[in-house]
ModelCIF file with pLDDT and N, C-alpha, C, O atoms, coordinates in Angstrom:
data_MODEL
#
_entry.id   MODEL 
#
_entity.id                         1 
_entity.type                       polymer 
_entity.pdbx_number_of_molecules   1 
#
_entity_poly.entity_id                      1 
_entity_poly.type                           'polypeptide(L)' 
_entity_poly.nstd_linkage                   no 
_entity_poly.nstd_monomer                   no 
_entity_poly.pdbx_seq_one_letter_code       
;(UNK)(UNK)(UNK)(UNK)(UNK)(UNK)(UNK)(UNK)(UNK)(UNK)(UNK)(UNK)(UNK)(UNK)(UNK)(UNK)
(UNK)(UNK)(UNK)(UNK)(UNK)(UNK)(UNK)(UNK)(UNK)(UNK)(UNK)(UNK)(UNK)(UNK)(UNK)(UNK)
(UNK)(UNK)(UNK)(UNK)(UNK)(UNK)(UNK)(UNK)(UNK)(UNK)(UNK)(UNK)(UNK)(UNK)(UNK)(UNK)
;
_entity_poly.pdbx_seq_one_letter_code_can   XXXXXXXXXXXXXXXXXXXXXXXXXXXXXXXXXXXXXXXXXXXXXXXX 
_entity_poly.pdbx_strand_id                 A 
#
loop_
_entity_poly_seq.entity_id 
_entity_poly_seq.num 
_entity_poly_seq.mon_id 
_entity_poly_seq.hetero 
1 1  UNK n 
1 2  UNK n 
1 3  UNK n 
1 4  UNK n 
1 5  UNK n 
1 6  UNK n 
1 7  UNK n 
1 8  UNK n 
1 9  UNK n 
1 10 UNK n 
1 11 UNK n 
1 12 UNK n 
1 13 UNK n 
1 14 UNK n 
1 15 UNK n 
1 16 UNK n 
1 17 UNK n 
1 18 UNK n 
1 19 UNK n 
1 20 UNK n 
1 21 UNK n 
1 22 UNK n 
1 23 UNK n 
1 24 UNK n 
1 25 UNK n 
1 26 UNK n 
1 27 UNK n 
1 28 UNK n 
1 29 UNK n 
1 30 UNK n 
1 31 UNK n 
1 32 UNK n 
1 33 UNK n 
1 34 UNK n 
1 35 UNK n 
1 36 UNK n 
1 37 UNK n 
1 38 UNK n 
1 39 UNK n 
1 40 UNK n 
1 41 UNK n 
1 42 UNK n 
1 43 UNK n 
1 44 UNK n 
1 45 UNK n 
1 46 UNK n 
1 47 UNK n 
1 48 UNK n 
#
_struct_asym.id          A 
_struct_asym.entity_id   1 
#
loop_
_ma_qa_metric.id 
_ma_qa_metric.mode 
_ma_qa_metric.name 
_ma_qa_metric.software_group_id 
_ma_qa_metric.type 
1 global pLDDT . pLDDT 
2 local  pLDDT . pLDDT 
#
_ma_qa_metric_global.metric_id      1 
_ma_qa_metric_global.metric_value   86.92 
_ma_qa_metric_global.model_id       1 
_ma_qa_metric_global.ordinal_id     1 
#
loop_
_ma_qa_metric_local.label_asym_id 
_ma_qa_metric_local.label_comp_id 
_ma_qa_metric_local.label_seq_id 
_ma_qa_metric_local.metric_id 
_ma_qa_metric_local.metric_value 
_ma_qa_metric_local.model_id 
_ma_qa_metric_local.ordinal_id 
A UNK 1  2 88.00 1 1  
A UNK 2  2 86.00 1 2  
A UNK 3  2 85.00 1 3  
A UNK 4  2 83.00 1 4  
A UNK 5  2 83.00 1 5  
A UNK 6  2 79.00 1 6  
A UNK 7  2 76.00 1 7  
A UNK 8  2 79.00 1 8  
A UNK 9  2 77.00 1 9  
A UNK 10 2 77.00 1 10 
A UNK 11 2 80.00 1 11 
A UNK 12 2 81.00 1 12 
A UNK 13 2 83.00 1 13 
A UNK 14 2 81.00 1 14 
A UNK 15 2 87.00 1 15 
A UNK 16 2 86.00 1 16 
A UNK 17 2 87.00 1 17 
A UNK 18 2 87.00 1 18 
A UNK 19 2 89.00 1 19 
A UNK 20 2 90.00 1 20 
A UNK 21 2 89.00 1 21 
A UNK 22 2 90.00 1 22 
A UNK 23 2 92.00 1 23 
A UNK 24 2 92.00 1 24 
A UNK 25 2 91.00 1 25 
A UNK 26 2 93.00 1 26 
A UNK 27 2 93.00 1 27 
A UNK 28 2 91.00 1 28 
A UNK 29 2 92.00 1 29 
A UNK 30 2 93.00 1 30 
A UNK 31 2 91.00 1 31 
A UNK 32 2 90.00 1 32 
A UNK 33 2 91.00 1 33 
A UNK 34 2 90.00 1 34 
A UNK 35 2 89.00 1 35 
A UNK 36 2 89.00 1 36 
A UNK 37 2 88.00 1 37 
A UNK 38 2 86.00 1 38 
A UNK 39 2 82.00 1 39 
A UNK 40 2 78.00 1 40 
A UNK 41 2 79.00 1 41 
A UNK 42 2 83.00 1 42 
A UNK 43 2 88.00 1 43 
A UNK 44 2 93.00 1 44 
A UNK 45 2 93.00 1 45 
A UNK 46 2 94.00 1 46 
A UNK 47 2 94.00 1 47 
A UNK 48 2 94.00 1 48 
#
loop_
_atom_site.group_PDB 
_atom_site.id 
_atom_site.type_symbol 
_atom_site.label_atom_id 
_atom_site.label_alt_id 
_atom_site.label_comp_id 
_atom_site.label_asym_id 
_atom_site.label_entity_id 
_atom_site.label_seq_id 
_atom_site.pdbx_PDB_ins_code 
_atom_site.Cartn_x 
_atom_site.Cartn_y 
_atom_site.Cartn_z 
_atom_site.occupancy 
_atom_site.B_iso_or_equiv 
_atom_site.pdbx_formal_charge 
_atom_site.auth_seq_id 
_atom_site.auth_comp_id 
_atom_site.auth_asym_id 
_atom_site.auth_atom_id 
_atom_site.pdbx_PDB_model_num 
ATOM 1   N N  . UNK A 1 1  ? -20.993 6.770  -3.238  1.00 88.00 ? 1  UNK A N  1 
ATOM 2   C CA . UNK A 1 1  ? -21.088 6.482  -4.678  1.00 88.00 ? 1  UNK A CA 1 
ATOM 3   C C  . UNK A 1 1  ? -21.066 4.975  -4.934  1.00 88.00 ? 1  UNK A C  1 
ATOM 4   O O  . UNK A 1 1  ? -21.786 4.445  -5.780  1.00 88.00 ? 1  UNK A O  1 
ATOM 5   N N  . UNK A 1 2  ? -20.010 4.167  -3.989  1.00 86.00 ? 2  UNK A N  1 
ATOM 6   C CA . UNK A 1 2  ? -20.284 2.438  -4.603  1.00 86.00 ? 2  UNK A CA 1 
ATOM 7   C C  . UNK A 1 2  ? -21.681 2.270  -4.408  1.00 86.00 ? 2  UNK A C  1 
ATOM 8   O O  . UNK A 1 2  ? -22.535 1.894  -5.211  1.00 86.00 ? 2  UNK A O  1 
ATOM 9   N N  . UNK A 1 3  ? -21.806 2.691  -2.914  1.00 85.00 ? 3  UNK A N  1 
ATOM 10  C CA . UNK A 1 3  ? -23.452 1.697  -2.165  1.00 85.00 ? 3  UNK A CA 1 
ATOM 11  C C  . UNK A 1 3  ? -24.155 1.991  -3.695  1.00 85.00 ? 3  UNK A C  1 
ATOM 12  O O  . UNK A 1 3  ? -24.302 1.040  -4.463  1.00 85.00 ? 3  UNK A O  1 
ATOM 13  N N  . UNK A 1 4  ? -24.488 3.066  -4.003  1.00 83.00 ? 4  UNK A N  1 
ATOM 14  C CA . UNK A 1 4  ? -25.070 3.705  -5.077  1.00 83.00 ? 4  UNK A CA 1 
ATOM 15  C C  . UNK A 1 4  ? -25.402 2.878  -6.654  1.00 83.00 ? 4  UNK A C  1 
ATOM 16  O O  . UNK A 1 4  ? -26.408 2.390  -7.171  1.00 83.00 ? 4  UNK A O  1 
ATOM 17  N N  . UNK A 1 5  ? -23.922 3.040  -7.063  1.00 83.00 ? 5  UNK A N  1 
ATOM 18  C CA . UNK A 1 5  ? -23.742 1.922  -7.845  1.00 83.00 ? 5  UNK A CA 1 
ATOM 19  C C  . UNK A 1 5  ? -23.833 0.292  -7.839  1.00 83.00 ? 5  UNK A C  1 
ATOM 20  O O  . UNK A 1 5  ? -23.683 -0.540 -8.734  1.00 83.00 ? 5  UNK A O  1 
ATOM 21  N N  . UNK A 1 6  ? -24.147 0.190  -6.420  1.00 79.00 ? 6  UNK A N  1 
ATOM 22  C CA . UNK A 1 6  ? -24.211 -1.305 -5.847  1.00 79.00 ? 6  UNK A CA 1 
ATOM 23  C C  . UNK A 1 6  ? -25.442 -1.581 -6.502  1.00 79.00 ? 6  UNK A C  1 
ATOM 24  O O  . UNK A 1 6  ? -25.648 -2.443 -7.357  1.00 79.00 ? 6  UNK A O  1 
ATOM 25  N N  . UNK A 1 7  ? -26.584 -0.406 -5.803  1.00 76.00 ? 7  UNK A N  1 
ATOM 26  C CA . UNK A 1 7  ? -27.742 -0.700 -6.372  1.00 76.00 ? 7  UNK A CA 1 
ATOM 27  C C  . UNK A 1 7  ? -28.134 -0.847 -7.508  1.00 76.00 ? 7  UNK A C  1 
ATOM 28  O O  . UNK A 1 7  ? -29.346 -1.043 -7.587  1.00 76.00 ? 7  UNK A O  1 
ATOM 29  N N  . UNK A 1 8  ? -27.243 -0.822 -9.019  1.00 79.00 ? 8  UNK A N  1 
ATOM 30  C CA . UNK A 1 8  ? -27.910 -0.870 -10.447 1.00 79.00 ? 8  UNK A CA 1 
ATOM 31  C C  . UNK A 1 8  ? -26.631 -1.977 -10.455 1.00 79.00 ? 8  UNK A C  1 
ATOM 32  O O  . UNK A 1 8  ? -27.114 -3.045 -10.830 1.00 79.00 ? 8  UNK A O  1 
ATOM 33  N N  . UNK A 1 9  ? -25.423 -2.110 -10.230 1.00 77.00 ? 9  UNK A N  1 
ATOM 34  C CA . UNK A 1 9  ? -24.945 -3.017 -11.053 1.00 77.00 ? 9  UNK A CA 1 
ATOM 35  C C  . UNK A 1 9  ? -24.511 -4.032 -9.276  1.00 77.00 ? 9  UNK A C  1 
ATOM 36  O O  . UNK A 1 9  ? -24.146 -3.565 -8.197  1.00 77.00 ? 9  UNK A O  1 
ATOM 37  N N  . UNK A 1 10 ? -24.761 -5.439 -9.676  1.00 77.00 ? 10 UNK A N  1 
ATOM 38  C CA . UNK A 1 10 ? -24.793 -6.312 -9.414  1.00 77.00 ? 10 UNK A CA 1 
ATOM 39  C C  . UNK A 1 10 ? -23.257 -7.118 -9.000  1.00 77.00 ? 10 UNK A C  1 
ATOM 40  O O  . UNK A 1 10 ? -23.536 -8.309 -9.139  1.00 77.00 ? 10 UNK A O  1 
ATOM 41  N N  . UNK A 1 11 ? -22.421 -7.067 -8.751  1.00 80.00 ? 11 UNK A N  1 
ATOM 42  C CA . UNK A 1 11 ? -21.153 -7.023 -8.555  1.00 80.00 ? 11 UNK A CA 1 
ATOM 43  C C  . UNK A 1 11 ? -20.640 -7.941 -7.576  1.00 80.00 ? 11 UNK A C  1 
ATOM 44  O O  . UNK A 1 11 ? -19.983 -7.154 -6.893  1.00 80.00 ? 11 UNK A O  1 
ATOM 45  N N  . UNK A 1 12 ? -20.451 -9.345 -6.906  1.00 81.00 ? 12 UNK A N  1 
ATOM 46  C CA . UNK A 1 12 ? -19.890 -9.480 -6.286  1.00 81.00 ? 12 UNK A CA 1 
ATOM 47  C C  . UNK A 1 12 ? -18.779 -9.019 -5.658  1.00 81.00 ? 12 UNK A C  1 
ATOM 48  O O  . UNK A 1 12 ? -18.705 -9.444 -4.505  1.00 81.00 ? 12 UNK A O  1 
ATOM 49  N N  . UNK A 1 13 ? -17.839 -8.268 -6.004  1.00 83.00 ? 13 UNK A N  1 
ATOM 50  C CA . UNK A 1 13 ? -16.524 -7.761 -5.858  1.00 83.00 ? 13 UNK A CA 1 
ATOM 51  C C  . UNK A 1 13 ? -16.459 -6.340 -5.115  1.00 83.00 ? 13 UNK A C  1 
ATOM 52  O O  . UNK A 1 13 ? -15.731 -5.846 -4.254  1.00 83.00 ? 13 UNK A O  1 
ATOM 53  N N  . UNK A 1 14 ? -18.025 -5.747 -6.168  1.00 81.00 ? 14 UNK A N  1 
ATOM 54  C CA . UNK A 1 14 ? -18.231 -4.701 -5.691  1.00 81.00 ? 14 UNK A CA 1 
ATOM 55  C C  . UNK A 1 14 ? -19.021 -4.466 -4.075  1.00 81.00 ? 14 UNK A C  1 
ATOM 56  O O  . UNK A 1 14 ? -19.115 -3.541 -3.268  1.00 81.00 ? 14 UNK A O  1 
ATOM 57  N N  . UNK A 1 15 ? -19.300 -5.302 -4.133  1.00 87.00 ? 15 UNK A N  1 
ATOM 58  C CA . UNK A 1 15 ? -20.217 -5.624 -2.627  1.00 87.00 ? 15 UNK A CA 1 
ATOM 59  C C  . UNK A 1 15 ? -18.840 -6.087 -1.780  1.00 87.00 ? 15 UNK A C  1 
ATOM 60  O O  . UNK A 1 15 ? -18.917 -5.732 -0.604  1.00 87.00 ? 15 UNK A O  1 
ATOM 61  N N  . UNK A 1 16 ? -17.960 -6.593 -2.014  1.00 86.00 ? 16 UNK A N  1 
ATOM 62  C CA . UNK A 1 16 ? -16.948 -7.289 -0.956  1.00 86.00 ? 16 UNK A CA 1 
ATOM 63  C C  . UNK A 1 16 ? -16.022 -5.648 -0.731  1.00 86.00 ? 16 UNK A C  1 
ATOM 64  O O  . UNK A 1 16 ? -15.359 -5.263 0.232   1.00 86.00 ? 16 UNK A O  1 
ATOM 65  N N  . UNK A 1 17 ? -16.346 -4.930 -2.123  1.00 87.00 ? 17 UNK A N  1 
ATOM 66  C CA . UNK A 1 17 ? -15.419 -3.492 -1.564  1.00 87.00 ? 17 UNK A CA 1 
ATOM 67  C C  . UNK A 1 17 ? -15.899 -2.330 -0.421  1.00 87.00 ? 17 UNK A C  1 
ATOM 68  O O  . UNK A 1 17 ? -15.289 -1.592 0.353   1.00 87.00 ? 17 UNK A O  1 
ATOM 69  N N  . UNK A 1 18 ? -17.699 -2.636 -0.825  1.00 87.00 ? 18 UNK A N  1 
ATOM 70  C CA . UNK A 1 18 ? -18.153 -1.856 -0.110  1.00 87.00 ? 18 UNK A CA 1 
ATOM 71  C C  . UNK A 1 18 ? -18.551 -1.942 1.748   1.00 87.00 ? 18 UNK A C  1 
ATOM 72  O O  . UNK A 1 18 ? -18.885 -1.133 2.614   1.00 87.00 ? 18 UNK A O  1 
ATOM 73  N N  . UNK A 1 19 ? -18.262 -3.486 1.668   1.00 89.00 ? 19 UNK A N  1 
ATOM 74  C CA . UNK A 1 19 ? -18.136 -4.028 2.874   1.00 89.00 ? 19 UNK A CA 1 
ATOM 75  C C  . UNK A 1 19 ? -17.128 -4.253 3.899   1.00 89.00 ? 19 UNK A C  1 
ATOM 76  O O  . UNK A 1 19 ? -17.277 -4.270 5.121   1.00 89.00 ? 19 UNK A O  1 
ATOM 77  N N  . UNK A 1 20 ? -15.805 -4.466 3.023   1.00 90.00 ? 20 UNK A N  1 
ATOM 78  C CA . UNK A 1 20 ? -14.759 -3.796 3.439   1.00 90.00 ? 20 UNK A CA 1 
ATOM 79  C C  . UNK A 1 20 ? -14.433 -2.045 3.832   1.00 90.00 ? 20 UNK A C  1 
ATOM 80  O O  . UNK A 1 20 ? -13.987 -1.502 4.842   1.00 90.00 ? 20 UNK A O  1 
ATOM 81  N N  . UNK A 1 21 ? -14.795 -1.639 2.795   1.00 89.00 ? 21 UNK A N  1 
ATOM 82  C CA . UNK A 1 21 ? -14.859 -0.278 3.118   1.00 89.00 ? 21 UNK A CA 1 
ATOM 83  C C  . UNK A 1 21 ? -15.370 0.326  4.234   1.00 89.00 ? 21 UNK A C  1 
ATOM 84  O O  . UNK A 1 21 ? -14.797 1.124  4.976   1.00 89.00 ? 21 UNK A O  1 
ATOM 85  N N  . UNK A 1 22 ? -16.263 -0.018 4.293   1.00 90.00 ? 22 UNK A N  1 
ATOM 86  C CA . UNK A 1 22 ? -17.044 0.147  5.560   1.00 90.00 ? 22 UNK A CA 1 
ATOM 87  C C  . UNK A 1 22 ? -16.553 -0.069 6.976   1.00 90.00 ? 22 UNK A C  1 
ATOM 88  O O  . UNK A 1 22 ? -16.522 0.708  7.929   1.00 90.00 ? 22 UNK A O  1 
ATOM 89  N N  . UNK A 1 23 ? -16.269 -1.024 6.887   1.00 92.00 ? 23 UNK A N  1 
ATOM 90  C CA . UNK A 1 23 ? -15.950 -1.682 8.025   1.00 92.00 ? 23 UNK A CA 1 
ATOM 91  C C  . UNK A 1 23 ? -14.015 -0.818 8.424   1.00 92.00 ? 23 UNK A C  1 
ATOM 92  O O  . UNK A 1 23 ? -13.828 -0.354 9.548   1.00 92.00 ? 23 UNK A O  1 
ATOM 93  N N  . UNK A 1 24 ? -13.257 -0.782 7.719   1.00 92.00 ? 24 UNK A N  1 
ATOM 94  C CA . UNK A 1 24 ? -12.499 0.127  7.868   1.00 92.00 ? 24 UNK A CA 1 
ATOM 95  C C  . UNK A 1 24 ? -12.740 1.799  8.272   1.00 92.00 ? 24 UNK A C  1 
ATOM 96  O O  . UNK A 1 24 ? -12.074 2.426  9.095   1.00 92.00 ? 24 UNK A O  1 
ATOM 97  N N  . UNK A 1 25 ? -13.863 2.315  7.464   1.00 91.00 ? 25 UNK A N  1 
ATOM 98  C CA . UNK A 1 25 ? -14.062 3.902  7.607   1.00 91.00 ? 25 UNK A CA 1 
ATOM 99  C C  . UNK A 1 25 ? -14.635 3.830  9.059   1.00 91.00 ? 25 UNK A C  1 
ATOM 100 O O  . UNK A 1 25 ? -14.291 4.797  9.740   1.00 91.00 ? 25 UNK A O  1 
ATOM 101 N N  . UNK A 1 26 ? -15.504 2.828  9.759   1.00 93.00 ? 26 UNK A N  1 
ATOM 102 C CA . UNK A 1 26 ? -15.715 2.594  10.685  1.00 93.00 ? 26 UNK A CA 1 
ATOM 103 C C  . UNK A 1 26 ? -15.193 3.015  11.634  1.00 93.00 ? 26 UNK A C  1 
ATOM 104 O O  . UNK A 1 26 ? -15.392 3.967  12.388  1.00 93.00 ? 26 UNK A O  1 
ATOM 105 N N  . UNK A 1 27 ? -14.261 1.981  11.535  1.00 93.00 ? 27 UNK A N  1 
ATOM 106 C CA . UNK A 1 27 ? -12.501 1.573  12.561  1.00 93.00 ? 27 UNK A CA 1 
ATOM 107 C C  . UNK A 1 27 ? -12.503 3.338  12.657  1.00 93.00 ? 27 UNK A C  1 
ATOM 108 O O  . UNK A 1 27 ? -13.075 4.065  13.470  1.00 93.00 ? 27 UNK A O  1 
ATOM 109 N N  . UNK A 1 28 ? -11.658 3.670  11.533  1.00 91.00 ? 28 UNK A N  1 
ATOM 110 C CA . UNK A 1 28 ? -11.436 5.380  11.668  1.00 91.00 ? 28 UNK A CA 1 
ATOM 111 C C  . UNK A 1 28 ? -11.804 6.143  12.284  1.00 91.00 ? 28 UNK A C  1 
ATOM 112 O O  . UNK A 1 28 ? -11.222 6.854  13.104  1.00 91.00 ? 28 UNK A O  1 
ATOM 113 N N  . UNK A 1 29 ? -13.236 6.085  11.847  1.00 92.00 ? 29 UNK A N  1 
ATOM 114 C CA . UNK A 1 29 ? -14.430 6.770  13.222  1.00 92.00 ? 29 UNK A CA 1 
ATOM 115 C C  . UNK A 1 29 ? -13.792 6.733  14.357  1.00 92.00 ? 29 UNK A C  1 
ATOM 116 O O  . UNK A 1 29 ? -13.301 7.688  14.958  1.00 92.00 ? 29 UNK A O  1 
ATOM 117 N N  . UNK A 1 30 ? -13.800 5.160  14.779  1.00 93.00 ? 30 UNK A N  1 
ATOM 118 C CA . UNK A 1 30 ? -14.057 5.460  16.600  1.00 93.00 ? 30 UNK A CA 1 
ATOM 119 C C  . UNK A 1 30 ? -12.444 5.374  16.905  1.00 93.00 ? 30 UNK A C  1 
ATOM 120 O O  . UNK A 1 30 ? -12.086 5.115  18.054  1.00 93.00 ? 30 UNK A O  1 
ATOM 121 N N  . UNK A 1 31 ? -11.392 5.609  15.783  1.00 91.00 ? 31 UNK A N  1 
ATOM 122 C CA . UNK A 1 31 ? -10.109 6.021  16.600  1.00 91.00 ? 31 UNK A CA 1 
ATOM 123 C C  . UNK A 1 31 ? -10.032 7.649  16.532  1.00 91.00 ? 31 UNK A C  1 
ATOM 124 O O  . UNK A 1 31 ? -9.457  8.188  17.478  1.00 91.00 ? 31 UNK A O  1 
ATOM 125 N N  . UNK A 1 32 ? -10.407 8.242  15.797  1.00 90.00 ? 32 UNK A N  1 
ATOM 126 C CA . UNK A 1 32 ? -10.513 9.529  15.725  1.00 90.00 ? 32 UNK A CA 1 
ATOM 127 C C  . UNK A 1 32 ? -11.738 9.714  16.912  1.00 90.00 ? 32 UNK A C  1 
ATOM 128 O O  . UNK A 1 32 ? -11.404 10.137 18.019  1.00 90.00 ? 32 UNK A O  1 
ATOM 129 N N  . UNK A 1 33 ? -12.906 9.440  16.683  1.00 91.00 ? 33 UNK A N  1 
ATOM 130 C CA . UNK A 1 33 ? -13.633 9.935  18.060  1.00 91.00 ? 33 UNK A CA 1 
ATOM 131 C C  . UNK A 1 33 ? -13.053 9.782  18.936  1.00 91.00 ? 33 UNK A C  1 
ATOM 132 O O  . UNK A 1 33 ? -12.743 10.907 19.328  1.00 91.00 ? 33 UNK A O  1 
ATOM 133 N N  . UNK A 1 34 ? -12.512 8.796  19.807  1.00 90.00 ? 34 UNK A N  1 
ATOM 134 C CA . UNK A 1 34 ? -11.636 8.510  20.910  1.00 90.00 ? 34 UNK A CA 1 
ATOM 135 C C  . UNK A 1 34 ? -10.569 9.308  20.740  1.00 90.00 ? 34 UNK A C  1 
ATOM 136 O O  . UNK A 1 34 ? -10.184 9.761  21.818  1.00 90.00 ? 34 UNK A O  1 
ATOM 137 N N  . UNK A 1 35 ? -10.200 9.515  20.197  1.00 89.00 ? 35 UNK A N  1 
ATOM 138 C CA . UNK A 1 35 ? -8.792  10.464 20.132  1.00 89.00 ? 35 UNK A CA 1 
ATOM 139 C C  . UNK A 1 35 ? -9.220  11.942 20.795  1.00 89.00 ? 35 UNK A C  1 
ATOM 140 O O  . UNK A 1 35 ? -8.622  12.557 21.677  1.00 89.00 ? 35 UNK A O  1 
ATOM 141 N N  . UNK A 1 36 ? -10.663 12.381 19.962  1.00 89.00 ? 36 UNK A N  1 
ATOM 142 C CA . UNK A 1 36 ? -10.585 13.785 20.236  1.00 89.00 ? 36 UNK A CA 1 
ATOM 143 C C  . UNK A 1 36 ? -11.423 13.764 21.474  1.00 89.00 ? 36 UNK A C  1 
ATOM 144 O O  . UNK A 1 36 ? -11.607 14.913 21.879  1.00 89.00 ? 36 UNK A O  1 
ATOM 145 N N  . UNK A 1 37 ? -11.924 12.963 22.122  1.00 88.00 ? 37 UNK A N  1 
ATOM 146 C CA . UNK A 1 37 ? -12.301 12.834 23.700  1.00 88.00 ? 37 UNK A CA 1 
ATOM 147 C C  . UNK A 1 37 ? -10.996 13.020 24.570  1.00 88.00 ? 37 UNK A C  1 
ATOM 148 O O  . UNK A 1 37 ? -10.768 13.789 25.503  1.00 88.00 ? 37 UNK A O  1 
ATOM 149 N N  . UNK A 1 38 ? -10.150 11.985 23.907  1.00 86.00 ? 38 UNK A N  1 
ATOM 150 C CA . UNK A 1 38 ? -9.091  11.950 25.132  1.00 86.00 ? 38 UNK A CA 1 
ATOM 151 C C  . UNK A 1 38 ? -8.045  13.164 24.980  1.00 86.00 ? 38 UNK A C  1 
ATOM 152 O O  . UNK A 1 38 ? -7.186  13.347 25.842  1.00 86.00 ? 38 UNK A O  1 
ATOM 153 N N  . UNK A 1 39 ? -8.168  14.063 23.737  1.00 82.00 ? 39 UNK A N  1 
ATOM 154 C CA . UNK A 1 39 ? -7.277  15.092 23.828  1.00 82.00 ? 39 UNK A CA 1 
ATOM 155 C C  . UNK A 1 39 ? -8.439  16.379 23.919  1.00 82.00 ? 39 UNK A C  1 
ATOM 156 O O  . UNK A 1 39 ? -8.210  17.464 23.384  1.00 82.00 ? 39 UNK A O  1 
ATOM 157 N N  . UNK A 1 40 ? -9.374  16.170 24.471  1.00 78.00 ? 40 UNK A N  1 
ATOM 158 C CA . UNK A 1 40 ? -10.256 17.774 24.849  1.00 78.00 ? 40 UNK A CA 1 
ATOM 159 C C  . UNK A 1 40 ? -11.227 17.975 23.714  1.00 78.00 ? 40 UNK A C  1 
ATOM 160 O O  . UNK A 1 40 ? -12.278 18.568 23.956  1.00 78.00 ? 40 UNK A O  1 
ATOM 161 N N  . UNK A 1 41 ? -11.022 17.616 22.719  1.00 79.00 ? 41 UNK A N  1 
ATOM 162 C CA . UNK A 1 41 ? -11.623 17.818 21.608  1.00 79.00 ? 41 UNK A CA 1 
ATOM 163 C C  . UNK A 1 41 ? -13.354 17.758 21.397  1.00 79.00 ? 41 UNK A C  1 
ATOM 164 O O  . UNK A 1 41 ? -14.164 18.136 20.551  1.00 79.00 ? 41 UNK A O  1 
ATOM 165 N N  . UNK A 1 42 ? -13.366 17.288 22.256  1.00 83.00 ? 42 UNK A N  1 
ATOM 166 C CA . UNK A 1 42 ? -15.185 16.163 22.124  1.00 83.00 ? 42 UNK A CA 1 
ATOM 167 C C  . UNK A 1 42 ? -15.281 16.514 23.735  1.00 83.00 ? 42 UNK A C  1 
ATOM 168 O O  . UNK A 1 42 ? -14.493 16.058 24.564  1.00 83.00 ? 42 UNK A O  1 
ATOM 169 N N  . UNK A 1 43 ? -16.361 17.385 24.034  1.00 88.00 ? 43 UNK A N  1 
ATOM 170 C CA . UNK A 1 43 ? -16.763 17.296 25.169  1.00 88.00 ? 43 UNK A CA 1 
ATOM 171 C C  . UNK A 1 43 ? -18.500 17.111 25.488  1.00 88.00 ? 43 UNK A C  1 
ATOM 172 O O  . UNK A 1 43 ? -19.138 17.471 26.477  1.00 88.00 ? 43 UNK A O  1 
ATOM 173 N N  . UNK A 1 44 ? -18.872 16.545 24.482  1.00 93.00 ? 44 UNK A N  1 
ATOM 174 C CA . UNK A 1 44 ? -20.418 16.207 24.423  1.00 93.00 ? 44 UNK A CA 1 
ATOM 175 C C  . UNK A 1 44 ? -20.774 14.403 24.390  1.00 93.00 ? 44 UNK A C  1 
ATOM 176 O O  . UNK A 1 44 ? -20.811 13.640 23.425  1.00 93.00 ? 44 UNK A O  1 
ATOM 177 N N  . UNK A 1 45 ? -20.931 14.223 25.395  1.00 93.00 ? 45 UNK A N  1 
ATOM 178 C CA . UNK A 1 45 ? -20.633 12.617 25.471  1.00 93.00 ? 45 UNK A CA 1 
ATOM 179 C C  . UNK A 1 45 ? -21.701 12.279 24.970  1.00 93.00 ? 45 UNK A C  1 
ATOM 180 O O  . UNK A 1 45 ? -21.575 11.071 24.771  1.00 93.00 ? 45 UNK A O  1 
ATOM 181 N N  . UNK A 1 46 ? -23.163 12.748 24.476  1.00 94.00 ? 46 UNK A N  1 
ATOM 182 C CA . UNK A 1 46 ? -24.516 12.197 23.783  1.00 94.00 ? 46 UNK A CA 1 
ATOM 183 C C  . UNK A 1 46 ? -23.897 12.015 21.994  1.00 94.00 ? 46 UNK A C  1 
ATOM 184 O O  . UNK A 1 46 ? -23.901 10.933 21.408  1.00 94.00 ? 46 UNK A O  1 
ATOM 185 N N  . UNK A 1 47 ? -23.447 13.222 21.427  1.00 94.00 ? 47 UNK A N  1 
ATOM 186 C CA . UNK A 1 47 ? -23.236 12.819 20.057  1.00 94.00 ? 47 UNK A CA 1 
ATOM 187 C C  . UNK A 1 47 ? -21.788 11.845 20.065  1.00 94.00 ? 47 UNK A C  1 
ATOM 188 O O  . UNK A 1 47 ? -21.609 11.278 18.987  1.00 94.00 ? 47 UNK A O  1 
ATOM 189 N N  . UNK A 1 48 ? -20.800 11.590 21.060  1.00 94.00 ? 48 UNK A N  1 
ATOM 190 C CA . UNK A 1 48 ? -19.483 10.918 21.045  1.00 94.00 ? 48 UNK A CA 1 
ATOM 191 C C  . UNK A 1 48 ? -20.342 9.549  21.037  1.00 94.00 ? 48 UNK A C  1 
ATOM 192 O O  . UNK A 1 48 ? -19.768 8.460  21.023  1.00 94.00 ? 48 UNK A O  1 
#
């Protein structure tokens, strides 16, 4: 929904949230992917 809204309203602030954001949900990703590799969870190493 920001990226979204990024595109009609113009926002410096809003661009520094969505870039942050990102970059955190990221992080999340690959501690949760790694997590469920190393506890059995993920045994398909093409989509990991």
């Amino acid at each position: 929904f920001a990226v979204i809204a990024g595109i009609f309203i113009k926002m410096p602030a809003l661009q520094i949230f969505i870039s942050a954001g990102f970059a955190l949900f990221s992080g999340a990703v690959i501690l949760l992917q790694t997590n469920q590799i190393v506890r059995g969870g993920e045994t398909n190493y093409i989509l990991a």
